[in-house]
C-alpha atoms as a PDB file:
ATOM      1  CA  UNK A   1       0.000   0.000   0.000  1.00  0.00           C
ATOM      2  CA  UNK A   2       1.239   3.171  -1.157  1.00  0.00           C
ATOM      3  CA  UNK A   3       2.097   6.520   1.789  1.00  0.00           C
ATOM      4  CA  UNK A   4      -0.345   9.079   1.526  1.00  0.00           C
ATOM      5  CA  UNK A   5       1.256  12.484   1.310  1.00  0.00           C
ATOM      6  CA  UNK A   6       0.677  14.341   4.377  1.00  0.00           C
ATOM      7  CA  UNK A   7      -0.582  18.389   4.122  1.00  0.00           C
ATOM      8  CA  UNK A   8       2.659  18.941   5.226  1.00  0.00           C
ATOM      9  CA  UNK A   9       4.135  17.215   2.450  1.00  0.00           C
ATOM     10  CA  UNK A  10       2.435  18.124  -0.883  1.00  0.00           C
ATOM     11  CA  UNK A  11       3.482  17.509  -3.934  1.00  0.00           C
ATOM     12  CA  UNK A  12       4.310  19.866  -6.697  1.00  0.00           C
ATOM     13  CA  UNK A  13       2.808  18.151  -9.176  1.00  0.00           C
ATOM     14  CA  UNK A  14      -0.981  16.920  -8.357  1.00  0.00           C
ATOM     15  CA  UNK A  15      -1.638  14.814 -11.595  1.00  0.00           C
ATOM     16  CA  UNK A  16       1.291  13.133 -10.939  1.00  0.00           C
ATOM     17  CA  UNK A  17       0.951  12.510  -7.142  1.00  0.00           C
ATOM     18  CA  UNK A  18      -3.051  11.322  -8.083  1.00  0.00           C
ATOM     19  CA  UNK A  19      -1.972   9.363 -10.746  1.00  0.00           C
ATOM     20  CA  UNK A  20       1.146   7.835  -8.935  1.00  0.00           C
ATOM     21  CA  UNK A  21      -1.589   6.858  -5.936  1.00  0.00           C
ATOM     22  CA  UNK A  22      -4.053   5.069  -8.581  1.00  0.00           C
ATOM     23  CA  UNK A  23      -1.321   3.346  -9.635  1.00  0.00           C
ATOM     24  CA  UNK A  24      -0.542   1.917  -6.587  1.00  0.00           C
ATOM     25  CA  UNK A  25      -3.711   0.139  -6.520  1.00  0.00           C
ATOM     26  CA  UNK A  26      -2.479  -1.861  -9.623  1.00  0.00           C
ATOM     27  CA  UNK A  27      -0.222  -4.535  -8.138  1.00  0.00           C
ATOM     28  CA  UNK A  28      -0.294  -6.781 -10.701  1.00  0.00           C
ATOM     29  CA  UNK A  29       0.758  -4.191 -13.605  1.00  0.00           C
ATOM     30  CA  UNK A  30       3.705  -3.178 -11.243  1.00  0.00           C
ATOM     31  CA  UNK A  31       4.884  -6.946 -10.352  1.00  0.00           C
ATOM     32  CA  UNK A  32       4.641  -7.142 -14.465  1.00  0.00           C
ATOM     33  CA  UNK A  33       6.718  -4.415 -15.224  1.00  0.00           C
ATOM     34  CA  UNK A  34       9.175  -5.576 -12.250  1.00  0.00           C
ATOM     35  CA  UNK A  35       9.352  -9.315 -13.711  1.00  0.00           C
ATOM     36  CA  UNK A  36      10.318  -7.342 -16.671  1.00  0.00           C
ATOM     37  CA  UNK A  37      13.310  -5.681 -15.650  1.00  0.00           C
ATOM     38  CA  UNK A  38      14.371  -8.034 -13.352  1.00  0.00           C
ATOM     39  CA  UNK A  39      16.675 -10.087 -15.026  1.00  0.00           C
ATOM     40  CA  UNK A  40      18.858  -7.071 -15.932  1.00  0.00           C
ATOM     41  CA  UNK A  41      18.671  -5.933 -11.995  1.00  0.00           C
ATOM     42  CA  UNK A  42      22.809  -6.237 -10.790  1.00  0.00           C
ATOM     43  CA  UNK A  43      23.682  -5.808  -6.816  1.00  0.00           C
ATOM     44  CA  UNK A  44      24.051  -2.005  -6.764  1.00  0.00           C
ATOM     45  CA  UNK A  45      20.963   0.142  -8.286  1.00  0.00           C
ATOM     46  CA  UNK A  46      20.157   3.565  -8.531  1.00  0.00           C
ATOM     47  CA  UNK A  47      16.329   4.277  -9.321  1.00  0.00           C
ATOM     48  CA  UNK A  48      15.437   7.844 -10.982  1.00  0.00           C
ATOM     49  CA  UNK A  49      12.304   8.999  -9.317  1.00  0.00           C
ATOM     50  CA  UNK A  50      11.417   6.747  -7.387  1.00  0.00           C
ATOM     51  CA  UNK A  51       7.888   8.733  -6.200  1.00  0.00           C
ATOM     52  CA  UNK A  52       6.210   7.441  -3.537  1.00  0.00           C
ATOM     53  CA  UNK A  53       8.110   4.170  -3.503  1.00  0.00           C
ATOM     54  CA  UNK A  54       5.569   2.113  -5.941  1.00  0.00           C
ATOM     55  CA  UNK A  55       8.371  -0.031  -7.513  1.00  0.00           C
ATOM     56  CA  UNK A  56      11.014   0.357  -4.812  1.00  0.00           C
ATOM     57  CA  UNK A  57       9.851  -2.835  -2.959  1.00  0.00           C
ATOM     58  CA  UNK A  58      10.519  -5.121  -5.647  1.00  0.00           C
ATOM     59  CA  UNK A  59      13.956  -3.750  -6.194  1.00  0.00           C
ATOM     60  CA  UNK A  60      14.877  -5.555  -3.000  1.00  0.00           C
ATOM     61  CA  UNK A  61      16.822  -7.462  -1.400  1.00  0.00           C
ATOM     62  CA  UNK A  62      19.742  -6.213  -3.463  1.00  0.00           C
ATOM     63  CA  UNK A  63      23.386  -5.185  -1.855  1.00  0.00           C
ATOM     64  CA  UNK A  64      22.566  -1.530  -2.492  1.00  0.00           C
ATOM     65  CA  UNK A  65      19.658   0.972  -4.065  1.00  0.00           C
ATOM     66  CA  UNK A  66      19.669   4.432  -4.020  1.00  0.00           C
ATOM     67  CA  UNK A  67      16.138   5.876  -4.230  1.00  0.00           C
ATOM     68  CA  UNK A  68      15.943   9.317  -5.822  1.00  0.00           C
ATOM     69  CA  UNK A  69      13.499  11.876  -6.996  1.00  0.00           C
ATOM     70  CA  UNK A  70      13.365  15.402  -7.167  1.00  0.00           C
ATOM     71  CA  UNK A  71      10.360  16.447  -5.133  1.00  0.00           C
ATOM     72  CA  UNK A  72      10.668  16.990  -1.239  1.00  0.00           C
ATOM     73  CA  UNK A  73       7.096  15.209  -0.450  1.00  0.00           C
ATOM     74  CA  UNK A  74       8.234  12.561  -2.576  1.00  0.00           C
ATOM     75  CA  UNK A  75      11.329  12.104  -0.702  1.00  0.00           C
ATOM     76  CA  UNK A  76       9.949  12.179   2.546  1.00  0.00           C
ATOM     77  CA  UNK A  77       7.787   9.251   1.657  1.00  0.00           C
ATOM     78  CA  UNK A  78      10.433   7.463   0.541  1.00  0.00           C
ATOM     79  CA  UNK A  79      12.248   7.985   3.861  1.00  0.00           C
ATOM     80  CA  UNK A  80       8.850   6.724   5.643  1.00  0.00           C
ATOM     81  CA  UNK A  81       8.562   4.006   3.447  1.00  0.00           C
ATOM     82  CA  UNK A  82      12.239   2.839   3.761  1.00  0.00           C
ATOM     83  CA  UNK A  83      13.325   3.285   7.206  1.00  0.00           C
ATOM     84  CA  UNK A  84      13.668  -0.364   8.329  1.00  0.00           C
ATOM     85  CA  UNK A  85      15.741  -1.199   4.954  1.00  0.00           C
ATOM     86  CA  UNK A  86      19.335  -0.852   5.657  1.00  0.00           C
ATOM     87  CA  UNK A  87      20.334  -1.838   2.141  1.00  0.00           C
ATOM     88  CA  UNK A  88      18.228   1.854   0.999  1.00  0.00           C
ATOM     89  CA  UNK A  89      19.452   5.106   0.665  1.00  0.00           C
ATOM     90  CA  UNK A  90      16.653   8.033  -0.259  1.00  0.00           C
ATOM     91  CA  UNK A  91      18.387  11.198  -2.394  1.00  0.00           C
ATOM     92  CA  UNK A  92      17.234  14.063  -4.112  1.00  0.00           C
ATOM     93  CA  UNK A  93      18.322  13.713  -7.949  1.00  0.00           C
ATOM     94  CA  UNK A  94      16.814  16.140 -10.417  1.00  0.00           C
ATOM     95  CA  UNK A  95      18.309  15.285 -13.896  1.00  0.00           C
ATOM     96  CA  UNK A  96      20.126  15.861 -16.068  1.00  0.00           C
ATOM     97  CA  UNK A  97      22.289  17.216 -13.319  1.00  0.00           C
ATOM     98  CA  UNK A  98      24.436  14.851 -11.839  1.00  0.00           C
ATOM     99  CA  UNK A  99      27.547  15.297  -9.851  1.00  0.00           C
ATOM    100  CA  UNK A 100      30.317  12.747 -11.584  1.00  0.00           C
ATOM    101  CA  UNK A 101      32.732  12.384  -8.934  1.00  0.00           C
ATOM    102  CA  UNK A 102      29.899  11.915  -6.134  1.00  0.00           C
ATOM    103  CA  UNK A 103      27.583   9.389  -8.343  1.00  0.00           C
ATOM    104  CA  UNK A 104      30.495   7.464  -9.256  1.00  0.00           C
ATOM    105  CA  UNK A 105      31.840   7.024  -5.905  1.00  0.00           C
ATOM    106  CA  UNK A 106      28.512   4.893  -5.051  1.00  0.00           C
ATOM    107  CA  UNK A 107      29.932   2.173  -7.828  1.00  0.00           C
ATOM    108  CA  UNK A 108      26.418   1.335  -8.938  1.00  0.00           C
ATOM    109  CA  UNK A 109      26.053  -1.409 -11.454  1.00  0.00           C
ATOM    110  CA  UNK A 110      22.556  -0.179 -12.563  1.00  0.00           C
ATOM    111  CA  UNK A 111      19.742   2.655 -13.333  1.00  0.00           C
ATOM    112  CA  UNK A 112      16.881   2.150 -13.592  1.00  0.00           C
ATOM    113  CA  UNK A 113      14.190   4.317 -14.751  1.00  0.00           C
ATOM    114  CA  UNK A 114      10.438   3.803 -14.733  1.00  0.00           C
ATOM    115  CA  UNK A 115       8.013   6.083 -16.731  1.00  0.00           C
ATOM    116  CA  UNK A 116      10.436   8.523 -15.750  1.00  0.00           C
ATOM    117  CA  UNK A 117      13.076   9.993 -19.469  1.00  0.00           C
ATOM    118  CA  UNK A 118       9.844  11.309 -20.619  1.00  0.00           C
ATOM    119  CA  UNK A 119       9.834  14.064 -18.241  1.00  0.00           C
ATOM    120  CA  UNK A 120      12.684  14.941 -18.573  1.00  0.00           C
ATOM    121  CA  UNK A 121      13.878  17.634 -21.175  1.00  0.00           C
ATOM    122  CA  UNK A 122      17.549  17.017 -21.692  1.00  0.00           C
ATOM    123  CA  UNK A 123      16.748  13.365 -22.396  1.00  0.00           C
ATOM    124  CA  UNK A 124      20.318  12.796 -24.292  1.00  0.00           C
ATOM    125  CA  UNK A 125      22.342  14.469 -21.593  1.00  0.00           C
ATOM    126  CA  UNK A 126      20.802  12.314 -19.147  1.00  0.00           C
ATOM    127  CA  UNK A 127      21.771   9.250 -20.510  1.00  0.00           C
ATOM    128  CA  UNK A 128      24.993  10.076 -21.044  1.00  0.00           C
ATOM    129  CA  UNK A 129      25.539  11.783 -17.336  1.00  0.00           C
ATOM    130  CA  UNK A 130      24.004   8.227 -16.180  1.00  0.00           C
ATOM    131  CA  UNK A 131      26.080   5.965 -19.061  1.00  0.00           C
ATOM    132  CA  UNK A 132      29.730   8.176 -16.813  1.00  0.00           C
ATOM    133  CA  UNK A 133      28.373   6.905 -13.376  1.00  0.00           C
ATOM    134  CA  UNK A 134      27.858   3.808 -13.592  1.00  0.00           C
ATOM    135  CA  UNK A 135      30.373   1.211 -13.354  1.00  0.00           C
ATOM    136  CA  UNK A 136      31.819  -0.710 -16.461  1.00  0.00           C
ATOM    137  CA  UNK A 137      29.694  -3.297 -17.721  1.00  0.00           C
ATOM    138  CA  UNK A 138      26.810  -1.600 -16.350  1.00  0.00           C
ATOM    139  CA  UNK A 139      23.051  -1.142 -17.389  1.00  0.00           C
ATOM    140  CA  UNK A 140      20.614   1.289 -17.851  1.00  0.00           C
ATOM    141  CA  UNK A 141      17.183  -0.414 -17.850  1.00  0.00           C
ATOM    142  CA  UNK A 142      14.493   2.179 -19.135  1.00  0.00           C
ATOM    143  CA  UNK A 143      10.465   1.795 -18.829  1.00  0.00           C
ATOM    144  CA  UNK A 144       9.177   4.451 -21.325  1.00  0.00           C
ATOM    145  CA  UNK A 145       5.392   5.199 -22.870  1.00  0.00           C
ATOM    146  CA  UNK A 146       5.552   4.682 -26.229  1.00  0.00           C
ATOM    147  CA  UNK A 147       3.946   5.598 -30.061  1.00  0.00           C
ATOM    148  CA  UNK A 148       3.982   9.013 -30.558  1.00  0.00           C
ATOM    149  CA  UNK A 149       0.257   8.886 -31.837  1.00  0.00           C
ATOM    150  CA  UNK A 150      -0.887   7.848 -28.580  1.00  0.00           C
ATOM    151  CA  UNK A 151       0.366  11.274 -27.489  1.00  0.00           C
ATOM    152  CA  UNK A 152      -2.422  13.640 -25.758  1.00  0.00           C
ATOM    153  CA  UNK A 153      -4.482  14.783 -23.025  1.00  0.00           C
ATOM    154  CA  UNK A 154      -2.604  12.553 -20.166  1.00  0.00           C
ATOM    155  CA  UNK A 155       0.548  13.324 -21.363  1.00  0.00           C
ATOM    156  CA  UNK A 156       0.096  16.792 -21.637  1.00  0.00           C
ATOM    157  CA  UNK A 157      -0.990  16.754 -17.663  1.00  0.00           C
ATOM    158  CA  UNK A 158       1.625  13.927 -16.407  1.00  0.00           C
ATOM    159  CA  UNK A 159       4.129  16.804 -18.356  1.00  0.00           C
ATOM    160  CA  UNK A 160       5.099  14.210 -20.774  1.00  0.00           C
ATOM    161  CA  UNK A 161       7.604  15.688 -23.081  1.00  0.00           C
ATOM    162  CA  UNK A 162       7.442  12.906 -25.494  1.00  0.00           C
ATOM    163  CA  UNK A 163       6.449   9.622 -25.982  1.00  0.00           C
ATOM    164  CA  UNK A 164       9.514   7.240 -27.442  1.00  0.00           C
ATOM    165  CA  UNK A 165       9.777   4.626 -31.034  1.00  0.00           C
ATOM    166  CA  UNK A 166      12.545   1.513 -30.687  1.00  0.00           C
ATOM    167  CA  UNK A 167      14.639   3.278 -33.153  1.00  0.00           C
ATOM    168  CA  UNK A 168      14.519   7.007 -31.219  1.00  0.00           C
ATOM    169  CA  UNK A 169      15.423   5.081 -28.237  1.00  0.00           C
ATOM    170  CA  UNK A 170      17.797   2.927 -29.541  1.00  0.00           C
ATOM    171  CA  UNK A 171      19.770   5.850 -30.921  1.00  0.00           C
ATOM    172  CA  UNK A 172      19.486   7.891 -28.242  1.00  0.00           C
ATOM    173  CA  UNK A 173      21.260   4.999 -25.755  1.00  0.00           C
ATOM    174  CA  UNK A 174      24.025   4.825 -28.445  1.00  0.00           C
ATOM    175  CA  UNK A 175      24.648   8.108 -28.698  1.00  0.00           C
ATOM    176  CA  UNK A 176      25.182   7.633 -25.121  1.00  0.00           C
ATOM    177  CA  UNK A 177      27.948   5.127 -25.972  1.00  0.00           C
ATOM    178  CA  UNK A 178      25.911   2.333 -24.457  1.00  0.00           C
ATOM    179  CA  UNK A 179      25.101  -0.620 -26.482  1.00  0.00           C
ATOM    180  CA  UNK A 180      21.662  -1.959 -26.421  1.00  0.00           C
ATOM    181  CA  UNK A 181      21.006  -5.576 -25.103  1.00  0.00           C
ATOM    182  CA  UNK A 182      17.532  -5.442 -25.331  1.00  0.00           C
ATOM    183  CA  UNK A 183      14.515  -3.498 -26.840  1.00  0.00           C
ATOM    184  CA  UNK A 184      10.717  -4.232 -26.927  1.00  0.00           C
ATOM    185  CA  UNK A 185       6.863  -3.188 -26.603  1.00  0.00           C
ATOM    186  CA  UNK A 186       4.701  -3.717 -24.048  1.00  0.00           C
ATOM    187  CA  UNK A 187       0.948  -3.953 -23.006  1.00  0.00           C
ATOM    188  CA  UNK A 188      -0.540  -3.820 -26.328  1.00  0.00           C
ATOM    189  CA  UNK A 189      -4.174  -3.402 -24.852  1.00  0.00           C
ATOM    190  CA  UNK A 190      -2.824  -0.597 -23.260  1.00  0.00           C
ATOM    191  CA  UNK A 191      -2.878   1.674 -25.920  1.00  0.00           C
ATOM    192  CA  UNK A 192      -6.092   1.520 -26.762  1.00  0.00           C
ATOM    193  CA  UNK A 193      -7.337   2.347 -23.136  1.00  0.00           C
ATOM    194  CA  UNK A 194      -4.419   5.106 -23.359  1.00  0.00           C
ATOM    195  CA  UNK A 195      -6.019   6.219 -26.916  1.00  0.00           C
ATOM    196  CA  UNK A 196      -9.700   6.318 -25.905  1.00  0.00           C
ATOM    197  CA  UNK A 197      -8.760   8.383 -22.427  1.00  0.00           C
ATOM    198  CA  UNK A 198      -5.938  10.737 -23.993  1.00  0.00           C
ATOM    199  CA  UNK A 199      -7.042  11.298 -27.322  1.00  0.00           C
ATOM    200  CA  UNK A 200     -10.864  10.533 -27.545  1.00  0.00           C
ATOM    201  CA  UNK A 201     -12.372  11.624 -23.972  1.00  0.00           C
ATOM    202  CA  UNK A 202      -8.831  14.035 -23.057  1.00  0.00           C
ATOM    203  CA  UNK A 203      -8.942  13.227 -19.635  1.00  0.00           C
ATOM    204  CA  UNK A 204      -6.063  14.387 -17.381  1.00  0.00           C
ATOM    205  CA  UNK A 205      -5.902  11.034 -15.197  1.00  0.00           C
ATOM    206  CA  UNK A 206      -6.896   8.042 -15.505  1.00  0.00           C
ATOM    207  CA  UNK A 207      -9.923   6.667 -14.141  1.00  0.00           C
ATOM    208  CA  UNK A 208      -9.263   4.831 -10.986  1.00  0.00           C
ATOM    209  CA  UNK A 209     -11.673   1.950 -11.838  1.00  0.00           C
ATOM    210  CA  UNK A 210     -10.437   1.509 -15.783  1.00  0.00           C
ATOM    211  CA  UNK A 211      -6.522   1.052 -14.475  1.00  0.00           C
ATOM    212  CA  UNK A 212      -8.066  -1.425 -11.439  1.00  0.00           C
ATOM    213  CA  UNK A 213     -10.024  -3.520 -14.325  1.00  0.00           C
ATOM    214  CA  UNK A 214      -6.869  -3.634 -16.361  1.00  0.00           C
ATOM    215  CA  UNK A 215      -5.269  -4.341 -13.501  1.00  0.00           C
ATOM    216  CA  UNK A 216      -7.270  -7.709 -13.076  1.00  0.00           C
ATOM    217  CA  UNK A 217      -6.326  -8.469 -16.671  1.00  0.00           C
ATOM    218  CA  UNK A 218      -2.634  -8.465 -16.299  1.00  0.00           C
ATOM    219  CA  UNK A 219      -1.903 -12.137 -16.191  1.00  0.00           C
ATOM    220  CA  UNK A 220      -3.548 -13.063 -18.999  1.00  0.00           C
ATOM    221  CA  UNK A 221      -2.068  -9.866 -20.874  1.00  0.00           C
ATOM    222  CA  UNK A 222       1.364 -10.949 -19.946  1.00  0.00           C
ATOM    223  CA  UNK A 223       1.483 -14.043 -20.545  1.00  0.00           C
ATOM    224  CA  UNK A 224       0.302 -13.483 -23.965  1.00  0.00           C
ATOM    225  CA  UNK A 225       2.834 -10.960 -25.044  1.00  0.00           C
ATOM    226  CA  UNK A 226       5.525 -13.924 -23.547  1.00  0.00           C
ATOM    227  CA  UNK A 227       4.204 -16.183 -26.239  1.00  0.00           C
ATOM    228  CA  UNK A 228       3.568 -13.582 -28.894  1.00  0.00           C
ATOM    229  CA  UNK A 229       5.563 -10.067 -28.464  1.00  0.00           C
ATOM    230  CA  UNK A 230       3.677  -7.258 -29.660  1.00  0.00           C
ATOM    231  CA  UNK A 231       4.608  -5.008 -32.572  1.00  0.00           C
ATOM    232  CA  UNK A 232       3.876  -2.128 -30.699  1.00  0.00           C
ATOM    233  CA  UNK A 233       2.944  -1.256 -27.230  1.00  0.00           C
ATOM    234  CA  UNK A 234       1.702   1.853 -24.889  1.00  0.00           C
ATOM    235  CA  UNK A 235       5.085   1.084 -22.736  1.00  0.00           C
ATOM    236  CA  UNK A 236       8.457   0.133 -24.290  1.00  0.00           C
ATOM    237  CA  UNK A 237      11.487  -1.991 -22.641  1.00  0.00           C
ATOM    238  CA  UNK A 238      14.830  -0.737 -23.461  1.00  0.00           C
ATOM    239  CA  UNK A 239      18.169  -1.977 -21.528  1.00  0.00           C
ATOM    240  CA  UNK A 240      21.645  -1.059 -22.482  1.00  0.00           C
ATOM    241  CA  UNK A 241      24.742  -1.833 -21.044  1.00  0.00           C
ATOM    242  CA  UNK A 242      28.153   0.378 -20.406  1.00  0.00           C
ATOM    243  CA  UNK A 243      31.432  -1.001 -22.295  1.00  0.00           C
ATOM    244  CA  UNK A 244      33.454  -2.710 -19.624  1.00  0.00           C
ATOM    245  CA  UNK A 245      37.012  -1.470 -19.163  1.00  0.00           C
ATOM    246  CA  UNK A 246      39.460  -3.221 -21.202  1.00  0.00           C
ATOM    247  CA  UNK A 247      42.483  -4.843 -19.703  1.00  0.00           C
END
């Protein structure tokens, strides 16, 4: 169950705070997206906005994972919500700034990022400030909403700045010098739920009772795309790894 922000602790963005707490009613779209990137998980792992500790859980146990996110009521959740795990560390990390010498002192072996490059401007110098930190032979394991025709209403209020293609993304992670392991599209149902809410009806969230229906759907849905991987997808899978140092 997700922390409710206290009055004390509000967040700056409300559509993303309500939208971040309906989400947290979907626990079998999060353990999906979690069995997805778990397999590229290593020991040491830095999440990038972490919010209010949705998919933090199922990053553990691990050696070492540094929460982040930029917003104060954010954090302070995350300090709530991790207090009794000694392996977690809660930070404030805004990107694309990142301090080299600091980051790279934490010798983390992954980043992950959920539904999180899209807000961010200066995707390209993000990936490469995160490519410098991490350790060689390191990943980057990105979660991004995808087809830029699904773009609209919900994006526009979650202050999407884009939605991503395989081949933008792909490019984008080899710009970073990173070289791509693995790249796919996910929860091809999704987009027409996304389409209809976004682009037909131009809601700003979405409805609490749609995502918990979808929710319900999930292990059918996934099991499906195991057997038959979609040719597009609201969400898409990318995960690159670092060169390793060469001896």
């Amino acid at each position: 169950m997700s922390q409710p922000l206290t009055p004390q602790t509000v967040a700056s963005d409300p559509v993303g705070e309500e939208t971040l707490q309906i989400m947290s009613h979907a626990p079998r779209y999060n353990r999906w997206v979690a069995e997805l990137i778990q397999p590229h998980l290593g020991n040491r792992v830095l999440e990038v906005g972490a919010g209010i500790a949705n998919m933090t859980p199922f990053l553990l146990p691990r050696e070492y994972v540094v929460a982040t996110d930029p917003d104060p009521a954010y954090l302070a959740v995350l300090e709530q919500r991790m207090e009794n795990e000694e392996s977690v560390a809660v930070r404030s990390l805004k990107l694309p700034k990142l301090d080299e010498e600091s980051w790279k002192a934490e010798r983390l072996d992954t980043a992950v990022l959920l539904n999180i490059l899209e807000h961010v401007e200066e995707d390209q110098e993000s990936l490469d400030g995160l490519a410098k930190i991490l350790t060689p032979g390191g990943r980057i394991v990105i979660f991004v909403p995808a087809v830029h025709a699904l773009h609209g209403s919900l994006d526009k209020a979650l202050s999407h700045f884009r939605r991503y293609s395989a081949p933008e993304l792909r490019e984008k992670l080899e710009r970073a010098g990173l070289e791509v392991e693995e790249m796919k599209y996910c929860n091809f149902v999704g987009m027409f739920g996304w389409w209809f809410y976004s682009r037909v009806v131009k809601r700003q969230v979405l409805p609490a009772f749609q995502v918990r229906a979808f929710d319900l759907l999930v292990p059918i849905l996934s099991r499906l795309e195991r057997l038959v991987p979609p040719p597009r997808g609201q969400s898409l899978l990318a995960v690159a790894r670092k060169e390793r140092e060469r001896g």
